[in-house]
N, C-alpha and C. Protein backbone atom coordinates (compact mmCIF):
# COMPACT_ATOMS: atom_id res chain seq x y z
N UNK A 1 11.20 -20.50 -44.31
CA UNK A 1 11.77 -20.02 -43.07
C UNK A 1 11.96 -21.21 -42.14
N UNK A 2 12.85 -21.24 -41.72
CA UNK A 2 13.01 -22.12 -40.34
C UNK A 2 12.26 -22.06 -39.27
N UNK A 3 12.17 -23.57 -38.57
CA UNK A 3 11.43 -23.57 -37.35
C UNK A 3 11.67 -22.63 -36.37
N UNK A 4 13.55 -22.25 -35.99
CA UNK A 4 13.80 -21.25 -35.07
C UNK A 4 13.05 -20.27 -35.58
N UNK A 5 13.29 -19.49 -36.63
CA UNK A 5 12.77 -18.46 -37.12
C UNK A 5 11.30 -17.93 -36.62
N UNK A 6 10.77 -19.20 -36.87
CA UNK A 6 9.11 -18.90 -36.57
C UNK A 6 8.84 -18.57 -35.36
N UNK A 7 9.77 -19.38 -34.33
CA UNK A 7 9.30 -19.25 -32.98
C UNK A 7 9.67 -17.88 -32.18
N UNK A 8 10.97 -17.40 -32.70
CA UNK A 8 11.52 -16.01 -32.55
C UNK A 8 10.66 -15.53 -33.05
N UNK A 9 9.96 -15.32 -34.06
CA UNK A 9 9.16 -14.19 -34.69
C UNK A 9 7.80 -14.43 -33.63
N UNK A 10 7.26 -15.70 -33.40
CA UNK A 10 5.88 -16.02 -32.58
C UNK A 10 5.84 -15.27 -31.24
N UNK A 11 7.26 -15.58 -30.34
CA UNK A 11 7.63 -14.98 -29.48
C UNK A 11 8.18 -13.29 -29.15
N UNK A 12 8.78 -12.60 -29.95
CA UNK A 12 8.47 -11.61 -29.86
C UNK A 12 7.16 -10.97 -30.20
N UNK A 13 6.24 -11.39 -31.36
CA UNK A 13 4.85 -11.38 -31.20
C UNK A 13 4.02 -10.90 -29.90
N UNK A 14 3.97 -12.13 -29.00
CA UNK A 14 3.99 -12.57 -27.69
C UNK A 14 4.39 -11.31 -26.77
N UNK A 15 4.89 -11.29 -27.05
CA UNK A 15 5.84 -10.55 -25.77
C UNK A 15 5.40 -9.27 -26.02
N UNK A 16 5.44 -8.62 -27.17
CA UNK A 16 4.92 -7.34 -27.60
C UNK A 16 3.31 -7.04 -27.71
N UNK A 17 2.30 -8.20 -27.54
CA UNK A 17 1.19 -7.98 -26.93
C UNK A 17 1.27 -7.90 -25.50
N UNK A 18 1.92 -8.57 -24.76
CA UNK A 18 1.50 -8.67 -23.45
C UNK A 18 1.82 -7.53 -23.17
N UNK A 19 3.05 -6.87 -23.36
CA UNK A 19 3.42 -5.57 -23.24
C UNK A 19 2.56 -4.27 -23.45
N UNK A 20 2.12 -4.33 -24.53
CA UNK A 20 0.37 -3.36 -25.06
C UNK A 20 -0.67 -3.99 -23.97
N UNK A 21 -0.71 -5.23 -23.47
CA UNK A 21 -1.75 -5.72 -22.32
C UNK A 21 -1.61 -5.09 -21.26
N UNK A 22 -0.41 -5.06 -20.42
CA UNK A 22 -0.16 -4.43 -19.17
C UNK A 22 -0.03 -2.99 -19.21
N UNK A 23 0.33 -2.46 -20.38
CA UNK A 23 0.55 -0.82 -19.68
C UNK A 23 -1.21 -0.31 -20.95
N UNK A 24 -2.05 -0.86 -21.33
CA UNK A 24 -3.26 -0.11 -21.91
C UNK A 24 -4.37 -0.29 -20.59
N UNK A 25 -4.50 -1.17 -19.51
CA UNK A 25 -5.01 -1.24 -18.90
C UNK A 25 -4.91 0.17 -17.80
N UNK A 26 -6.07 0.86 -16.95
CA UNK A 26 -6.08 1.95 -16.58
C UNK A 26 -6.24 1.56 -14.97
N UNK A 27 -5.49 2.67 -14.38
CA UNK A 27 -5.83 2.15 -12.77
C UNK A 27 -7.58 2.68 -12.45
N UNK A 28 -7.44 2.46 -11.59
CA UNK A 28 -8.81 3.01 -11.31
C UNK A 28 -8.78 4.50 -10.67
N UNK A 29 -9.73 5.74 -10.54
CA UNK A 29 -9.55 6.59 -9.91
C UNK A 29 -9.37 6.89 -8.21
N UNK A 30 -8.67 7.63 -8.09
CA UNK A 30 -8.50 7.49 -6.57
C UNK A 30 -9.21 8.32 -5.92
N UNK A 31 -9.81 8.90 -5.19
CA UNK A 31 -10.79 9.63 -4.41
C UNK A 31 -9.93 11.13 -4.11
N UNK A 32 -10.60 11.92 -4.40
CA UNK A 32 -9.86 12.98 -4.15
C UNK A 32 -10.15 14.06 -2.99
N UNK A 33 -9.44 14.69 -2.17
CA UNK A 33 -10.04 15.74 -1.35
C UNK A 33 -10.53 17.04 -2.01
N UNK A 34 -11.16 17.94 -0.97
CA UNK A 34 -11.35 19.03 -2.06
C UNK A 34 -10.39 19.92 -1.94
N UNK A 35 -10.29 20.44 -3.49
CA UNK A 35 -9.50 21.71 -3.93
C UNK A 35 -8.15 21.04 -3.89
N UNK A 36 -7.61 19.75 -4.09
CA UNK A 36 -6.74 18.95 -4.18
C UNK A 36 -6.21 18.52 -5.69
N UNK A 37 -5.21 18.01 -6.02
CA UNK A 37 -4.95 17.98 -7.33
C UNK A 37 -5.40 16.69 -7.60
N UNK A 38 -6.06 16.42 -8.90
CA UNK A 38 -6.59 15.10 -9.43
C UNK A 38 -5.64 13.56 -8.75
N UNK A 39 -5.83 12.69 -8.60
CA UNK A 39 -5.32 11.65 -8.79
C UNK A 39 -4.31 11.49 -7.38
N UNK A 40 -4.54 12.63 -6.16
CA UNK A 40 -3.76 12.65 -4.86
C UNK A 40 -4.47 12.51 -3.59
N UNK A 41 -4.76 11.38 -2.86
CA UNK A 41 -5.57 11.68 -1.88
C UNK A 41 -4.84 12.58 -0.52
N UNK A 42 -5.58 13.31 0.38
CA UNK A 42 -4.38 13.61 1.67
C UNK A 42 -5.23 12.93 2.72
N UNK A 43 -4.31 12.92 3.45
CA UNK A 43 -3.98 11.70 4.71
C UNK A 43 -5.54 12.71 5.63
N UNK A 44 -5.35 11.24 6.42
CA UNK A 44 -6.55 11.36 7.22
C UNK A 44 -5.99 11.96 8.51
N UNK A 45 -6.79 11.96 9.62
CA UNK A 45 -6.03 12.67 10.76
C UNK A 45 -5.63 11.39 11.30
N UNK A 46 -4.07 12.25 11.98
CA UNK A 46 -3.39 11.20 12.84
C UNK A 46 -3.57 11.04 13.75
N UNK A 47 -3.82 11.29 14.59
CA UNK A 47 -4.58 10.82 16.29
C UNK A 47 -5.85 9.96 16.10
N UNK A 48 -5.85 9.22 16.96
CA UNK A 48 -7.19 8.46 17.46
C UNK A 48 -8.28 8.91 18.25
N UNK A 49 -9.55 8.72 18.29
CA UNK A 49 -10.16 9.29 18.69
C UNK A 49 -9.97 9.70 20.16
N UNK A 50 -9.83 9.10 21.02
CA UNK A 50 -8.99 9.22 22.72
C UNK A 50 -7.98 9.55 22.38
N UNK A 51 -7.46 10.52 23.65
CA UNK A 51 -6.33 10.06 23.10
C UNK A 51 -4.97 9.17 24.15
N UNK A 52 -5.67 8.48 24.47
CA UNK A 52 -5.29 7.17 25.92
C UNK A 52 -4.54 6.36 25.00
N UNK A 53 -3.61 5.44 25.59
CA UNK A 53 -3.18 4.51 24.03
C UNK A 53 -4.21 2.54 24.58
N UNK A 54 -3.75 2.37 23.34
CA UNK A 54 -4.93 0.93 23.43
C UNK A 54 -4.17 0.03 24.17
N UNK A 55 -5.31 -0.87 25.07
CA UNK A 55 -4.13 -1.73 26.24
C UNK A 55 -5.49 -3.04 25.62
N UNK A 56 -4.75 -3.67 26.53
CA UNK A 56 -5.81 -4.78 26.44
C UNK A 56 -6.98 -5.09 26.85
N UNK A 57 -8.48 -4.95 26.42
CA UNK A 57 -9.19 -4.90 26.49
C UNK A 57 -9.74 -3.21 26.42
N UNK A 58 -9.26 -2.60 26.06
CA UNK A 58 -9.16 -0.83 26.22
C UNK A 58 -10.02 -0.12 24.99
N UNK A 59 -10.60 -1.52 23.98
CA UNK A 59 -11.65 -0.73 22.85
C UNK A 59 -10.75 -0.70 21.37
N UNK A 60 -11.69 -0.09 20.85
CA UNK A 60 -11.06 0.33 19.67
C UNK A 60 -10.64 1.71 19.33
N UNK A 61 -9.66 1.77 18.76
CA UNK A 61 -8.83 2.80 18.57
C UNK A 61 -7.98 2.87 17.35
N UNK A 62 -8.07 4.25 16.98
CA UNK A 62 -7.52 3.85 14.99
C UNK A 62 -6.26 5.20 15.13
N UNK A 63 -5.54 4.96 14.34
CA UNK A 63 -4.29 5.52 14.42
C UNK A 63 -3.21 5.69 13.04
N UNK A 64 -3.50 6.81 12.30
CA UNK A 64 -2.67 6.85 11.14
C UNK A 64 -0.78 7.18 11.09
N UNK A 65 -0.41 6.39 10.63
CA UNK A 65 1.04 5.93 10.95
C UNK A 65 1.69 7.86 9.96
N UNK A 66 2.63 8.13 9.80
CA UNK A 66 3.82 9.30 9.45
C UNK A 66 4.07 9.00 7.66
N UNK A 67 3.71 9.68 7.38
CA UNK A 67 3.88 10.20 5.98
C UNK A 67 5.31 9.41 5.33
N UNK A 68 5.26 8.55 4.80
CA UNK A 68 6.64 7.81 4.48
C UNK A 68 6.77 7.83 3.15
N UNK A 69 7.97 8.14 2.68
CA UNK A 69 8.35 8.35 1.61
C UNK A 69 8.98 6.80 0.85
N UNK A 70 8.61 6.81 -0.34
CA UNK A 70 9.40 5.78 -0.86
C UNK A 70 9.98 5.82 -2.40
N UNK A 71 10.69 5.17 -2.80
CA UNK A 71 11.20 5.72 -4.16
C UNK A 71 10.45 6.24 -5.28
N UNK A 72 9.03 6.34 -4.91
CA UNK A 72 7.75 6.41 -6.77
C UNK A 72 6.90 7.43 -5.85
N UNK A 73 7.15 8.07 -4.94
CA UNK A 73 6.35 8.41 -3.91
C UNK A 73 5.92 8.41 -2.45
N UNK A 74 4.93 8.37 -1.80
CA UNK A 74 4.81 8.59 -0.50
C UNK A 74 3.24 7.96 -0.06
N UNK A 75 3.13 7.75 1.24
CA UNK A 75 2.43 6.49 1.66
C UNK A 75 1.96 6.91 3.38
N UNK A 76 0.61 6.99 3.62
CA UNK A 76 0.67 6.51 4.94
C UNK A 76 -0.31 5.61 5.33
N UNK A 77 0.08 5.30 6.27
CA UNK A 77 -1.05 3.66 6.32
C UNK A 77 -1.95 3.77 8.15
N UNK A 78 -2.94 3.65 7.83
CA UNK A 78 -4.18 3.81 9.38
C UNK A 78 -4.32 2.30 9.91
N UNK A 79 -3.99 2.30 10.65
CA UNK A 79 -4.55 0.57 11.61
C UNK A 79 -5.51 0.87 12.37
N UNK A 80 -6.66 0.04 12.94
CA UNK A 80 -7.11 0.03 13.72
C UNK A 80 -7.17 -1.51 14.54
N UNK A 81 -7.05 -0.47 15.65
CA UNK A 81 -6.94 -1.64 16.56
C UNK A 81 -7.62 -1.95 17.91
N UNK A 82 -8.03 -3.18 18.29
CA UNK A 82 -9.30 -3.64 18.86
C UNK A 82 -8.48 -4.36 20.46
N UNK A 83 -7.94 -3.42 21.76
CA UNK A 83 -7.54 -3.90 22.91
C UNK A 83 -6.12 -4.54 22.06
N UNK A 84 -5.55 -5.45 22.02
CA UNK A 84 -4.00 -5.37 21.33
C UNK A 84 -3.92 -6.03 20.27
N UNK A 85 -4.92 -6.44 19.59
CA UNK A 85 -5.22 -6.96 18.26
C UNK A 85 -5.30 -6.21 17.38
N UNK A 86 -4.49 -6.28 16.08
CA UNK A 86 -4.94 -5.18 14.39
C UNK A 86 -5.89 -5.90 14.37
N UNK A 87 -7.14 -4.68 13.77
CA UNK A 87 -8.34 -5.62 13.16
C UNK A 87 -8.80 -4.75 12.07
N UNK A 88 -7.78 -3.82 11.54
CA UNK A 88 -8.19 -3.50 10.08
C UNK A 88 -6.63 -2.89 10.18
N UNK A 89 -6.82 -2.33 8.47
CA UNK A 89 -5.03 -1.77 8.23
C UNK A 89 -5.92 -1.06 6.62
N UNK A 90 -5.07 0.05 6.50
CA UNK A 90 -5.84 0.96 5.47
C UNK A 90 -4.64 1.91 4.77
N UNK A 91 -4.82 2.44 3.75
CA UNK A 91 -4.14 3.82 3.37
C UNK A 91 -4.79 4.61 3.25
N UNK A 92 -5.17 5.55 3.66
CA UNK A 92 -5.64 6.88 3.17
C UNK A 92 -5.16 7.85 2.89
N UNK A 93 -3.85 7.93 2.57
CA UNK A 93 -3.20 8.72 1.95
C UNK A 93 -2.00 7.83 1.10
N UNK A 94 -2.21 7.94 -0.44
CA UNK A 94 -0.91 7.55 -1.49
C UNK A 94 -1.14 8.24 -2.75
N UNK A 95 -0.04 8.78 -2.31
CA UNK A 95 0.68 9.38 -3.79
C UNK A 95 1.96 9.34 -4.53
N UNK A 96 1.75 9.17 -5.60
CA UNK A 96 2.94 8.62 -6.62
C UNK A 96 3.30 9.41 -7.63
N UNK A 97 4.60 9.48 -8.43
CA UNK A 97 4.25 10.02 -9.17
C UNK A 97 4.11 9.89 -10.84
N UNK A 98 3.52 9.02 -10.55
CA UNK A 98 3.55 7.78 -11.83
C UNK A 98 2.05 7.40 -11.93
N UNK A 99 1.29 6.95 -12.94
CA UNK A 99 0.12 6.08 -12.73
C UNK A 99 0.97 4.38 -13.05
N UNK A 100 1.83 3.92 -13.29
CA UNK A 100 2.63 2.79 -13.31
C UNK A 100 2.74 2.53 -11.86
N UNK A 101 3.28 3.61 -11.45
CA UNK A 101 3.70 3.23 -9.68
C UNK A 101 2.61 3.46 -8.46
N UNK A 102 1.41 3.89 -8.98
CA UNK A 102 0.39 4.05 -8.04
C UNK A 102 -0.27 2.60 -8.76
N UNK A 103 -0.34 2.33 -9.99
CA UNK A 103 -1.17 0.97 -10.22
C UNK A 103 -0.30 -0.11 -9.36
N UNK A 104 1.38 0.03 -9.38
CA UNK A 104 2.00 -1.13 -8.65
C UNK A 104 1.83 -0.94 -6.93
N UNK A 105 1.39 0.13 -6.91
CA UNK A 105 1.08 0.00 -4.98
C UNK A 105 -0.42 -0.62 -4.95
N UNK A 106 -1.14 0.00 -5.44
CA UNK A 106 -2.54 -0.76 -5.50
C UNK A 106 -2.72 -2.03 -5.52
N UNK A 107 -2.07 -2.48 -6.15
CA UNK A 107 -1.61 -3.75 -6.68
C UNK A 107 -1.25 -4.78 -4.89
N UNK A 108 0.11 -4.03 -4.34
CA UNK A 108 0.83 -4.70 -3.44
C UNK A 108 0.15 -4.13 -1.91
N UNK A 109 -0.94 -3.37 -1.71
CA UNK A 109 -1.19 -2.87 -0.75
C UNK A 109 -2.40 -3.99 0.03
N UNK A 110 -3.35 -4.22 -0.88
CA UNK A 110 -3.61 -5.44 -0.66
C UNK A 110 -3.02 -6.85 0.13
N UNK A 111 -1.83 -7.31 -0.37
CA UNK A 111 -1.56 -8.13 -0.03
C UNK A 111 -0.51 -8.05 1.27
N UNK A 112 -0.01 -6.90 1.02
CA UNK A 112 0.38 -6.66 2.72
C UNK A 112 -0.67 -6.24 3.77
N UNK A 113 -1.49 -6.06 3.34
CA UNK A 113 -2.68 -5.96 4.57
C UNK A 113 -2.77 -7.20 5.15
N UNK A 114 -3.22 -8.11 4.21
CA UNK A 114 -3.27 -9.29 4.72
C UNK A 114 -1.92 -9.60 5.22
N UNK A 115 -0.97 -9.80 4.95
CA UNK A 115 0.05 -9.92 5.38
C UNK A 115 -0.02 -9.51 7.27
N UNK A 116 -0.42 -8.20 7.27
CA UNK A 116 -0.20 -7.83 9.05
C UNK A 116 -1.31 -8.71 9.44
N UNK A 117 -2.54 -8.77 9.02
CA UNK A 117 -3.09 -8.82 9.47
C UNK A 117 -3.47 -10.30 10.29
N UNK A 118 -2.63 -11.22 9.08
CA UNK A 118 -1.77 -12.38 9.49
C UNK A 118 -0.74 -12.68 10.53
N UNK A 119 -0.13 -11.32 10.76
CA UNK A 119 1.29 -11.50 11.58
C UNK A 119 0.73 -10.89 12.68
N UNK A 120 -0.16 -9.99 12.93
CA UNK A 120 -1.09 -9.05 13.95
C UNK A 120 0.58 -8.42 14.45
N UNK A 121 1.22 -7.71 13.75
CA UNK A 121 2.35 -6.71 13.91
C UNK A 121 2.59 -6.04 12.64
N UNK A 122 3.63 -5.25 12.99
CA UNK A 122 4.67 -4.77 11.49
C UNK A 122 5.51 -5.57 10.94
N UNK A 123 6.03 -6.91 11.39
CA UNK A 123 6.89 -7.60 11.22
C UNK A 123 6.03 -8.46 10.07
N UNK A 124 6.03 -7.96 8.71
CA UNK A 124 5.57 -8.64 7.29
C UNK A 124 7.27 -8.68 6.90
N UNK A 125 6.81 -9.90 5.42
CA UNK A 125 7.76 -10.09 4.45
C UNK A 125 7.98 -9.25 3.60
N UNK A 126 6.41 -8.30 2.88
CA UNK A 126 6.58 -7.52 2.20
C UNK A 126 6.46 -8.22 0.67
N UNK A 127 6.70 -7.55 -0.56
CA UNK A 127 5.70 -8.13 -1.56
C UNK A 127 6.66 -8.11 -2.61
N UNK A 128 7.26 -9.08 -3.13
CA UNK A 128 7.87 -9.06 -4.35
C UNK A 128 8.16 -8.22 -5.71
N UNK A 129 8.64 -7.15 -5.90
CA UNK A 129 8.66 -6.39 -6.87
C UNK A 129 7.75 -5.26 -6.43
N UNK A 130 7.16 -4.87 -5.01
CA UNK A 130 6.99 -3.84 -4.42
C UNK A 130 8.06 -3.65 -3.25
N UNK A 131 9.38 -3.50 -3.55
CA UNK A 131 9.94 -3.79 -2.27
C UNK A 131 10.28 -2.38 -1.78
N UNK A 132 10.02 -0.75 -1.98
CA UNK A 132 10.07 -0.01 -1.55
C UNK A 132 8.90 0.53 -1.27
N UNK A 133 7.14 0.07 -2.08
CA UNK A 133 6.38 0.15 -1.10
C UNK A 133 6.19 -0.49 -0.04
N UNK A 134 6.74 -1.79 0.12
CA UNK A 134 6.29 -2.69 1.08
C UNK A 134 6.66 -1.91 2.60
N UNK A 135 8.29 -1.71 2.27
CA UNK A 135 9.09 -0.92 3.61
C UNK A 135 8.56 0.20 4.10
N UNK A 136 8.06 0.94 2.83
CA UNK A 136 7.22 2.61 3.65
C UNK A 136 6.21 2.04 4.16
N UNK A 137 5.29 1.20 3.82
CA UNK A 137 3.99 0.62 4.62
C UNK A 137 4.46 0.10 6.07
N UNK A 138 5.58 -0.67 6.13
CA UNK A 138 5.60 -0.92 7.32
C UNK A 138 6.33 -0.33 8.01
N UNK A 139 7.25 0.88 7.61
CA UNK A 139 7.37 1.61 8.46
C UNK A 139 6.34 2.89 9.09
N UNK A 140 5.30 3.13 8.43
CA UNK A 140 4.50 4.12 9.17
C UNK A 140 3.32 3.28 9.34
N UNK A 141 3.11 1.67 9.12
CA UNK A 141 2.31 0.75 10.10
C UNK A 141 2.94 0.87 11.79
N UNK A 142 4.53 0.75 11.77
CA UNK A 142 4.98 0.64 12.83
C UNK A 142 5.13 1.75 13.67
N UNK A 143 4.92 3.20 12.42
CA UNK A 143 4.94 4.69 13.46
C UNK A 143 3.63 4.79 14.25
N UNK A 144 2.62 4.24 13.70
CA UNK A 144 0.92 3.74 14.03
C UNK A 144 1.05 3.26 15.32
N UNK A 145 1.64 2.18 14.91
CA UNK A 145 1.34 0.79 16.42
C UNK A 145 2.43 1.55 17.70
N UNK A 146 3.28 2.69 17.32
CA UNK A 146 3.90 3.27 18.38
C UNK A 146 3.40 3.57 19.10
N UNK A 147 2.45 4.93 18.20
CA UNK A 147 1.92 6.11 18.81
C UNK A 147 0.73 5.06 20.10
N UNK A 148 0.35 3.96 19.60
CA UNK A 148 -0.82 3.16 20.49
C UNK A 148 -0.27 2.31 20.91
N UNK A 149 1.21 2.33 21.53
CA UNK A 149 2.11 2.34 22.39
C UNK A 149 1.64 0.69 22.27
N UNK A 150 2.63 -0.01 20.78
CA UNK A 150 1.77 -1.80 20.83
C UNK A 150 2.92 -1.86 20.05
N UNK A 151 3.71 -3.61 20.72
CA UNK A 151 5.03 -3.91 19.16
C UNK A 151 5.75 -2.79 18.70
């Protein structure tokens, strides 16, 4: 056999493990509410505990952003925020309808946290090959930072 030969055969090899690598791996379980269907969490409450909006120096105050839909599913995202600073960013509610597309939000939810939490706004880049979770995150980050009348 020829050298091409081998390497075509090595390489699809290759390629067809990694492929059995990425989709045998399992997401992890997601927390469920009760009397809820397996594998769906529901959203936390949307108001903040006051219900004054956060100014500067005004405390902490947490605020879950509007149920946003995105192409694999739906998303809402909780900030909390400390006088006009984010000082946490969360989901407590995602559902997909895929375990492919809930492992790829898991995946990208992470790194847009950091992302705001970097930019201390909604104004992220958003995450490469999550680009329709990225947009529902920051659009009901930004329905969040409304309602607590911030950016």
């Amino acid at each position: 056999m020829k050298r091409a030969a081998w390497y075509l055969a090595a390489g699809a090899v290759a390629g067809f493990a990694g492929v059995i690598g990425l989709h045998g791996r399992t997401a992890p379980a997601a927390p469920r509410a009760a009397g809820g269907p397996p594998g769906r969490s529901q959203p936390g409450p949307s108001a903040s505990s006051g219900s004054r909006p956060a100014t500067a120096g005004g405390g902490t105050h947490s605020v879950t952003g509007a149920m946003e839909q995105f192409g694999y599913g739906e998303l809402a995202v909780r900030v909390t925020v400390t006088g006009s600073r984010i000082t946490n960013v969360t989901v407590p509610a995602l559902q997909t309808a895929e375990p492919f597309s809930r492992q790829l939000s898991e995946q990208a939810i992470p790194l847009l946290r950091l992302q705001v939490l970097a930019a201390d706004s909604a104004s992220i880049n958003g995450v490469s090959g999550a680009t329709f979770t990225s947009e529902a995150y920051a659009t009901s980050l930004q329905a969040a930072l409304d309602k607590l009348h911030l950016r």
